[in-house]
C-alpha atoms as a PDB file:
ATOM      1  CA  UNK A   1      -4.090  -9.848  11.473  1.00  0.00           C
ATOM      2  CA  UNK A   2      -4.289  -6.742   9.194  1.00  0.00           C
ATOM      3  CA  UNK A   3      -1.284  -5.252  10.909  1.00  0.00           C
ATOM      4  CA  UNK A   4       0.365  -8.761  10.261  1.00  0.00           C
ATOM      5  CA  UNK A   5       0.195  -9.106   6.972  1.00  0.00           C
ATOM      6  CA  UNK A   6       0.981  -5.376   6.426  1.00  0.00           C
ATOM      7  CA  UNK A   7       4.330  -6.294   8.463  1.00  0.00           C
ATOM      8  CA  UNK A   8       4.870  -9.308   5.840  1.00  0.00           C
ATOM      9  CA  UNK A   9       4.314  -7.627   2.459  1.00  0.00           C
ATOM     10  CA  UNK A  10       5.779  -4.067   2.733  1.00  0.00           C
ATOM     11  CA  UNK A  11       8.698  -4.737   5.519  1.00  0.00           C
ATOM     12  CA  UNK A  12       9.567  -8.410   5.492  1.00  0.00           C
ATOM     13  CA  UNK A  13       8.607  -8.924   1.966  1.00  0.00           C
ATOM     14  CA  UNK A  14       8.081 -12.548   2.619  1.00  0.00           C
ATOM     15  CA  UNK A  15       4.312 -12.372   0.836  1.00  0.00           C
ATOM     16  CA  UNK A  16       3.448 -10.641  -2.480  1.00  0.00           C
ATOM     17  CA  UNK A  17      -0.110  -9.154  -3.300  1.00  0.00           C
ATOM     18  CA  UNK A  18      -0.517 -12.086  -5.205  1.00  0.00           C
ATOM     19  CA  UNK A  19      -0.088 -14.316  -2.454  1.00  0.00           C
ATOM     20  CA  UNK A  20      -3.129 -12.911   0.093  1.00  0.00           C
ATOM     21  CA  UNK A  21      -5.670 -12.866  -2.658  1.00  0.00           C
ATOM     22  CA  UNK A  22      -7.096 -15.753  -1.825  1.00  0.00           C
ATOM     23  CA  UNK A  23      -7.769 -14.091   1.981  1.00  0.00           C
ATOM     24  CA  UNK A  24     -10.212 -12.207  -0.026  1.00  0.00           C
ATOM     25  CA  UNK A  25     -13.390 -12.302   0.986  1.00  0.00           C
ATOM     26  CA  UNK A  26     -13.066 -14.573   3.298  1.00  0.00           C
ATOM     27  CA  UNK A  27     -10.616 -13.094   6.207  1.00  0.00           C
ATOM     28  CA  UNK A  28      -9.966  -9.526   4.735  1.00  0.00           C
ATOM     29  CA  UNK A  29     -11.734  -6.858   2.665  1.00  0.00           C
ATOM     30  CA  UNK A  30     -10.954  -5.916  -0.798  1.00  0.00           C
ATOM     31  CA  UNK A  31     -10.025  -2.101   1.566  1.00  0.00           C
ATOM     32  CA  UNK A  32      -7.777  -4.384   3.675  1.00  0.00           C
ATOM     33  CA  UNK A  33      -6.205  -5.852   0.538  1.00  0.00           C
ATOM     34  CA  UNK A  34      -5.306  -2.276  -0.668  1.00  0.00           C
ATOM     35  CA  UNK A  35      -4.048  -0.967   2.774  1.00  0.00           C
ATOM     36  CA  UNK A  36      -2.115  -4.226   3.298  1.00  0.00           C
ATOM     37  CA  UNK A  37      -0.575  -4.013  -0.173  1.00  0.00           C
ATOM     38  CA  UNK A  38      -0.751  -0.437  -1.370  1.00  0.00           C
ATOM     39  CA  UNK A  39      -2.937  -2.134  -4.667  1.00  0.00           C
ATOM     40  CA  UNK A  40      -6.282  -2.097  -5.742  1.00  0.00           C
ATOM     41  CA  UNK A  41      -7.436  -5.542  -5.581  1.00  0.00           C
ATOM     42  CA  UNK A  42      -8.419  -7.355  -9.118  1.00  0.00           C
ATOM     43  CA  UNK A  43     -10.267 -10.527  -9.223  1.00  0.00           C
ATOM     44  CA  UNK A  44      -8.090 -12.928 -11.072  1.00  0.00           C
END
């Protein structure tokens, strides 16, 4: 799924950062978040 949304956001650009936040706990780590998006994630 990581791999996935990695795909999505950086290649296909049909997610922004913003958009897998709420993924956060719940299916991926706040380390997933940044290697999926390239961000540090920020609550908010």
């Amino acid at each position: 799924m990581i791999e996935l949304l990695k795909t999505e956001v950086q290649i296909w650009k049909t997610l922004k950062a913003k958009d897998i936040k709420i993924y956060v706990p719940a299916i991926i780590t706040q380390d997933d978040f940044k290697t999926i998006t390239g961000e540090d994630f920020e609550e908010g």
